[in-house]
Protein backbone atom coordinates (compact mmCIF):
# COMPACT_ATOMS: atom_id res chain seq x y z
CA UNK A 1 110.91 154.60 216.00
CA UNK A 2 108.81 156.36 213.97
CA UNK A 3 109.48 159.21 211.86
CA UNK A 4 106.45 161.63 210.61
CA UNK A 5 107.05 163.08 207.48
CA UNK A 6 105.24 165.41 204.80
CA UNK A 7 105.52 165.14 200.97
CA UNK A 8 108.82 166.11 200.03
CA UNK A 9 110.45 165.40 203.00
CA UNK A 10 112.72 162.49 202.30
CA UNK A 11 110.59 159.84 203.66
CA UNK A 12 111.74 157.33 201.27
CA UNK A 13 115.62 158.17 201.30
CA UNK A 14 115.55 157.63 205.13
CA UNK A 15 114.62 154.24 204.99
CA UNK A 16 117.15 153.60 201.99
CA UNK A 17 119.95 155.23 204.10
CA UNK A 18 118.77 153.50 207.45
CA UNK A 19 119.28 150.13 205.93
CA UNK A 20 122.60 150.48 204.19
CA UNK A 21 124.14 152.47 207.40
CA UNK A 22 122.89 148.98 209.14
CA UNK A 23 124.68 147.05 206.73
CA UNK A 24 127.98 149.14 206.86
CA UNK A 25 127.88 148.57 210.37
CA UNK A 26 128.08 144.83 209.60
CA UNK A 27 123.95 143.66 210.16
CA UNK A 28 123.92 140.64 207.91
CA UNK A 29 121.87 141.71 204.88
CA UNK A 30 119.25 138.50 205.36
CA UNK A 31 118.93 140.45 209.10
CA UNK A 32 116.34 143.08 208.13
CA UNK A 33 113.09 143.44 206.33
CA UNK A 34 111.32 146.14 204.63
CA UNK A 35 107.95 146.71 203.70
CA UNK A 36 105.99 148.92 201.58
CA UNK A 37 102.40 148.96 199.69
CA UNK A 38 102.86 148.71 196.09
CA UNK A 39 105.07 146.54 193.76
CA UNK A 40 106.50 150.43 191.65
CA UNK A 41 107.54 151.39 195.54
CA UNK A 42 109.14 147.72 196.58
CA UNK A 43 111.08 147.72 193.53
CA UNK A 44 112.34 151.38 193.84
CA UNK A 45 113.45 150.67 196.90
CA UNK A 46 115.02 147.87 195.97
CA UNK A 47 117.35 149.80 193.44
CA UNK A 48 118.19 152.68 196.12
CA UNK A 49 119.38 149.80 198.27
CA UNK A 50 121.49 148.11 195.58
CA UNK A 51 122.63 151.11 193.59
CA UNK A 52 123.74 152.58 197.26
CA UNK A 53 125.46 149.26 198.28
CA UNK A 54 127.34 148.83 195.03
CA UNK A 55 128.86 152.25 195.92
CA UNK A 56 129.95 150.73 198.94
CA UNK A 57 131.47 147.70 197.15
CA UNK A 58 128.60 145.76 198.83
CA UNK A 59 126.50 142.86 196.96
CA UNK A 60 123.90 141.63 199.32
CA UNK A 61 120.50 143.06 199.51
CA UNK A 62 117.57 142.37 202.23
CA UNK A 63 114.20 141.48 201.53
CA UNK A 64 112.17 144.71 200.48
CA UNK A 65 108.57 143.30 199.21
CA UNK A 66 105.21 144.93 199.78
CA UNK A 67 102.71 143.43 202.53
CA UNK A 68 101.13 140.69 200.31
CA UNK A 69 104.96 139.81 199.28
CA UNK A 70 105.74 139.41 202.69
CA UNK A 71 102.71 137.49 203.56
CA UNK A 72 103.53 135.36 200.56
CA UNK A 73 107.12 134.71 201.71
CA UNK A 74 106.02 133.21 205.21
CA UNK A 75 102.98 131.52 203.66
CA UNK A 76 105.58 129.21 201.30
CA UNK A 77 108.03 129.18 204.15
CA UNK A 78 105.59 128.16 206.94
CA UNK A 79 102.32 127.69 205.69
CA UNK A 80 102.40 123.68 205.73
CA UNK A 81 101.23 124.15 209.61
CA UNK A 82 97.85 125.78 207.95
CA UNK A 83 97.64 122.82 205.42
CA UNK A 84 98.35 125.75 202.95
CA UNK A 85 100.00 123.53 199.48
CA UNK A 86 103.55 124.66 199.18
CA UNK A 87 102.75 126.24 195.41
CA UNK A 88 99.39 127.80 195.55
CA UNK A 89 98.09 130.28 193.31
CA UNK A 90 96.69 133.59 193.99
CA UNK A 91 93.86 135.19 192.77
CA UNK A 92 93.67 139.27 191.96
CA UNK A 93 91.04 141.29 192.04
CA UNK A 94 89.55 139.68 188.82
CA UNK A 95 89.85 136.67 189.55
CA UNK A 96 87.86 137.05 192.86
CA UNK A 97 85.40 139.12 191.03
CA UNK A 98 84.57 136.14 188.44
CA UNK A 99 84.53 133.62 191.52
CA UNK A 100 81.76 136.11 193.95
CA UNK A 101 80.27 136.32 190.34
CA UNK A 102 79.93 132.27 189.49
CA UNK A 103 78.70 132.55 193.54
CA UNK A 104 75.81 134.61 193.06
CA UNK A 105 74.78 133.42 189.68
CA UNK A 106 74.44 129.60 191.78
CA UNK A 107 72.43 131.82 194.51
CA UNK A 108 69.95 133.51 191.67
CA UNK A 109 71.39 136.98 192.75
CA UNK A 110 71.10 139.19 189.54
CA UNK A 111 74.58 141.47 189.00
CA UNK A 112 72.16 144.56 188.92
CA UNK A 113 70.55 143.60 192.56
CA UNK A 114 74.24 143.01 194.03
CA UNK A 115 77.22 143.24 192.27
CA UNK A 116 80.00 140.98 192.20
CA UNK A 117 82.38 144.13 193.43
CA UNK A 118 80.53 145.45 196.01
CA UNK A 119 80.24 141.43 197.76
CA UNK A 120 83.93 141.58 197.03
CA UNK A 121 84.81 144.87 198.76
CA UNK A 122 82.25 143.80 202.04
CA UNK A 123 84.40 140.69 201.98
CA UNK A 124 88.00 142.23 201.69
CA UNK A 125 86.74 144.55 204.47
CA UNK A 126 85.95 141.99 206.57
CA UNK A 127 88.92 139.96 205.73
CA UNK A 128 91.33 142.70 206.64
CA UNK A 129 89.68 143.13 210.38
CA UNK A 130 90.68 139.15 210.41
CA UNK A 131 87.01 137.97 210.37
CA UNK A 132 86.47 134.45 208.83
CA UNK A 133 83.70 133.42 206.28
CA UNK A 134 81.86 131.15 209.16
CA UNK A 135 82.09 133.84 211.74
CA UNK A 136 80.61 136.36 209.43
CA UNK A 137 77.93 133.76 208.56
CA UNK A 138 77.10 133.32 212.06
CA UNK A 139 77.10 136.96 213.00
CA UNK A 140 75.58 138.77 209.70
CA UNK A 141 73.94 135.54 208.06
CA UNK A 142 70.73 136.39 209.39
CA UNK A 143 70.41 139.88 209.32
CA UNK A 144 69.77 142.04 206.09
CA UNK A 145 69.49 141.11 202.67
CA UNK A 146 72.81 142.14 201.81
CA UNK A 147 74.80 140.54 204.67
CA UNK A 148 72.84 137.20 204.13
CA UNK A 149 73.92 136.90 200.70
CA UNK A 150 76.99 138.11 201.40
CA UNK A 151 77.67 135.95 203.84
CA UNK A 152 76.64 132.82 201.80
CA UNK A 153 78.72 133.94 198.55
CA UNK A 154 81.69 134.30 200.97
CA UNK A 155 81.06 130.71 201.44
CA UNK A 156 81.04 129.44 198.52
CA UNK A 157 83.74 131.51 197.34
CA UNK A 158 86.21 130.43 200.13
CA UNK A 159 84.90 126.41 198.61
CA UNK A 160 86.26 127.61 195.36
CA UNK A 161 89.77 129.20 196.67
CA UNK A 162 90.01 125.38 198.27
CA UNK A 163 89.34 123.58 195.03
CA UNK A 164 91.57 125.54 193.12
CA UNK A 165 94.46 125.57 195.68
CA UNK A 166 94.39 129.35 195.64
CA UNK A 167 94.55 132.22 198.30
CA UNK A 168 92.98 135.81 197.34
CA UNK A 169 95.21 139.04 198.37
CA UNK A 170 93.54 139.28 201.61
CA UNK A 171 94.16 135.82 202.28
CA UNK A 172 97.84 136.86 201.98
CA UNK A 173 97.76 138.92 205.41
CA UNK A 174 95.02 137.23 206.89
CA UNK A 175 96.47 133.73 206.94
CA UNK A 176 99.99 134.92 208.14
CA UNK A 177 98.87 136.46 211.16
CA UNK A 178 96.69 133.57 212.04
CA UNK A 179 99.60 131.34 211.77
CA UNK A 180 101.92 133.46 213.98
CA UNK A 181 98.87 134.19 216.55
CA UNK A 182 98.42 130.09 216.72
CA UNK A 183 101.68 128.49 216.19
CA UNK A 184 104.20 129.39 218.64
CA UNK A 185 107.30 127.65 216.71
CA UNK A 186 106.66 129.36 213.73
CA UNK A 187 106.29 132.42 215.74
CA UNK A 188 109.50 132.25 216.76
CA UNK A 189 111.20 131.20 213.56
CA UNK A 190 109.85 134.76 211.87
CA UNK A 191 110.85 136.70 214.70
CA UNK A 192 114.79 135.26 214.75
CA UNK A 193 114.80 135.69 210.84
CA UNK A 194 114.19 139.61 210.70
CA UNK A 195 116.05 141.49 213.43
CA UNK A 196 115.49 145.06 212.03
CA UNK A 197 112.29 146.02 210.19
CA UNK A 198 111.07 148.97 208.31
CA UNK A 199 107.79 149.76 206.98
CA UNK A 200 106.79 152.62 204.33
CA UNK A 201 103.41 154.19 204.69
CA UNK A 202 102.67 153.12 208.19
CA UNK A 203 99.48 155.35 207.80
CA UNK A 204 97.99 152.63 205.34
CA UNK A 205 98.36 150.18 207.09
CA UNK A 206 95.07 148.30 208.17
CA UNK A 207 94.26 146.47 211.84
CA UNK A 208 96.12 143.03 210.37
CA UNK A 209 98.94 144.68 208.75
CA UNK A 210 99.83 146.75 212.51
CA UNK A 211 99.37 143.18 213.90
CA UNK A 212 102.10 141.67 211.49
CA UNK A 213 104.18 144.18 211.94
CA UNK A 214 104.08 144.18 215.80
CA UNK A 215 104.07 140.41 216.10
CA UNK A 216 107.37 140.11 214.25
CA UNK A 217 108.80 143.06 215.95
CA UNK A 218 107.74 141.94 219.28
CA UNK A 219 111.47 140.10 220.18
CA UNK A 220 114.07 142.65 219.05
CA UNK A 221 111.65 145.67 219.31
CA UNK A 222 113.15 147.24 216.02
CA UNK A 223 110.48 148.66 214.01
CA UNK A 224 111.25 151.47 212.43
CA UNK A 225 108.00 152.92 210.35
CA UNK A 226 107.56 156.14 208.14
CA UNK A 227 104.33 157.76 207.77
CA UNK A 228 102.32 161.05 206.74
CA UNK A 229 98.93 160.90 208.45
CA UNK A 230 98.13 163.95 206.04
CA UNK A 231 98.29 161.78 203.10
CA UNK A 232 96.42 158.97 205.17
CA UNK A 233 93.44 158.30 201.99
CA UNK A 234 92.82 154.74 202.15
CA UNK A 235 90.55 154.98 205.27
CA UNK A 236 87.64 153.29 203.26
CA UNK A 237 89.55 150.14 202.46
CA UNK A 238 90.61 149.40 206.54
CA UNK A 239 93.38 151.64 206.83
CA UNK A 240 93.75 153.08 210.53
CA UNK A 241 95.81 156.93 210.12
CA UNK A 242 95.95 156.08 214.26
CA UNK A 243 98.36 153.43 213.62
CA UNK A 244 101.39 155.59 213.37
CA UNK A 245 99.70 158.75 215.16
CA UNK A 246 99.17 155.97 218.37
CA UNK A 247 102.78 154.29 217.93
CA UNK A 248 104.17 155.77 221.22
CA UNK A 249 101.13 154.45 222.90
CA UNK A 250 101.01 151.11 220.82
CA UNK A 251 104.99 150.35 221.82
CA UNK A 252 106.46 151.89 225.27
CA UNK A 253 109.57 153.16 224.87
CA UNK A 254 108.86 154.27 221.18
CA UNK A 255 109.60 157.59 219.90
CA UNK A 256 108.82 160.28 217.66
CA UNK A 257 111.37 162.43 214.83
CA UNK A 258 109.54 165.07 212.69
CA UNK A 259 110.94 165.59 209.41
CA UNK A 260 109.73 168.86 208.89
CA UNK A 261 111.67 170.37 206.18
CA UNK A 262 110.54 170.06 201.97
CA UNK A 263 112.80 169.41 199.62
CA UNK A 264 110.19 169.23 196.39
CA UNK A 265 107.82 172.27 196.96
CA UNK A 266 108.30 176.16 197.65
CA UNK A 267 107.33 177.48 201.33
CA UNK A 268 104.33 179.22 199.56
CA UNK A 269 103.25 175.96 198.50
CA UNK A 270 103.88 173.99 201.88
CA UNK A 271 102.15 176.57 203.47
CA UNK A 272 99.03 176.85 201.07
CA UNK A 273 98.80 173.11 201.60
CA UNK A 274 99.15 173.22 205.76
């Protein structure tokens, strides 16, 4: 199912109530999954949930963790079939910024002539359409100046991620699906774990987070996803707005509810806006 919903409209509150109506009707709490983008909207989730489930005289609270928490989870849980240590580090944005930076320092690249963010952001880009360092080599390594020393900073940094026993954020989606796409036990173990799952912001989501999300969905077929293609904005770090606009096409049987009325803005407003 998924439900399209403006700003306003409850978005939010529907997942909340979805999952502890689920629970009430006696789905084991360690039965469903949900997912959203940031850490603030995981962990006010998290207290709808629990604050709604107390009420209820209810204890137990399913995972709710954004994408990289998620990808985190099965990483520690599975990731010994990807030779992936079972503690690794991760490194944020800075972190990856200093490593590309140490990278084309060793490849006499001046910041000014290419930055250390802008290698970064071709990388994460590249990253979340699954592409690996060697492939991009191989394709790009050749080509303009950019690409080529893209290409062999990518390289280098992937050498360092290796030596340090560390995954980047990207690394945190990319490696997941890779690991459920190639190992068909493990598959199946992360498909029987979550029987319901919910995502927030299904218009953010990029071309490996709709693969997650439809490769653990693909046994019970219970993917329930909120969206608001009007506030789609993150277009220019891999997010695909078609991703919930396409769902009917992307699952057969799927279908569509409109929430349609505003609870935080006046009708002038909402129709100023429209």
């Amino acid at each position: 199912i998924s439900v399209l919903a403006g700003a306003g409209s409850g978005k939010t509150r529907v997942l909340t109530t979805r999952i502890c109506h689920l629970i009430r009707e006696g789905v084991p709490a360690n039965r469903i999954l949900a997912v959203t983008f940031t850490n603030k909207a995981a962990r006010e989730m998290r207290e709808r949930v629990r604050t709604m489930l107390e009420n209820d005289g209810a204890w137990n609270v399913p995972l709710i963790a954004t994408f990289h928490g998620l990808g985190r989870e099965l990483l520690e849980s599975y990731g010994k079939v990807m030779s992936i240590p079972r503690f690794f580090s991760v490194y944020d944005r800075d972190d990856s910024e200093k490593a590309i930076g140490k990278a084309l320092k060793a490849l006499d690249i001046d910041a000014k002539e290419l930055s250390p963010r802008s290698v970064l952001g071709r990388i994460s880009r590249h990253k979340g359409e699954g592409m690996r360092a060697q492939e991009f080599y191989e394709k790009h390594g050749r080509s303009s100046f950019g690409a080529r020393i893209t290409a062999e900073a990518w390289l280098r940094y992937e050498k360092t991620l290796t030596e340090e026993k560390a995954l980047d954020f990207d690394d945190l989606i990319a490696l997941p699906v890779r690991m459920l796409e190639e190992h068909d036990d493990i598959r199946a173990l992360a498909q029987n774990r979550w029987k319901y799952i919910h995502i927030d912001e299904y218009q953010d989501t990029n071309e490996l987070q709709e693969r997650l999300a439809g490769i653990l969905a693909e046994k019970h077929r219970n993917l329930f996803v909120v969206g608001d293609g009007d506030q789609a904005i993150y277009g220019w770090r891999g997010a695909k707005m078609e991703n919930i606009l396409n769902f009917e096409k992307r699952y057969s049987g799927a279908r569509t509810i409109i929430l349609e009325r505003n609870y935080r803005s006046t009708k002038n407003l909402v129709d100023a806006a429209n």
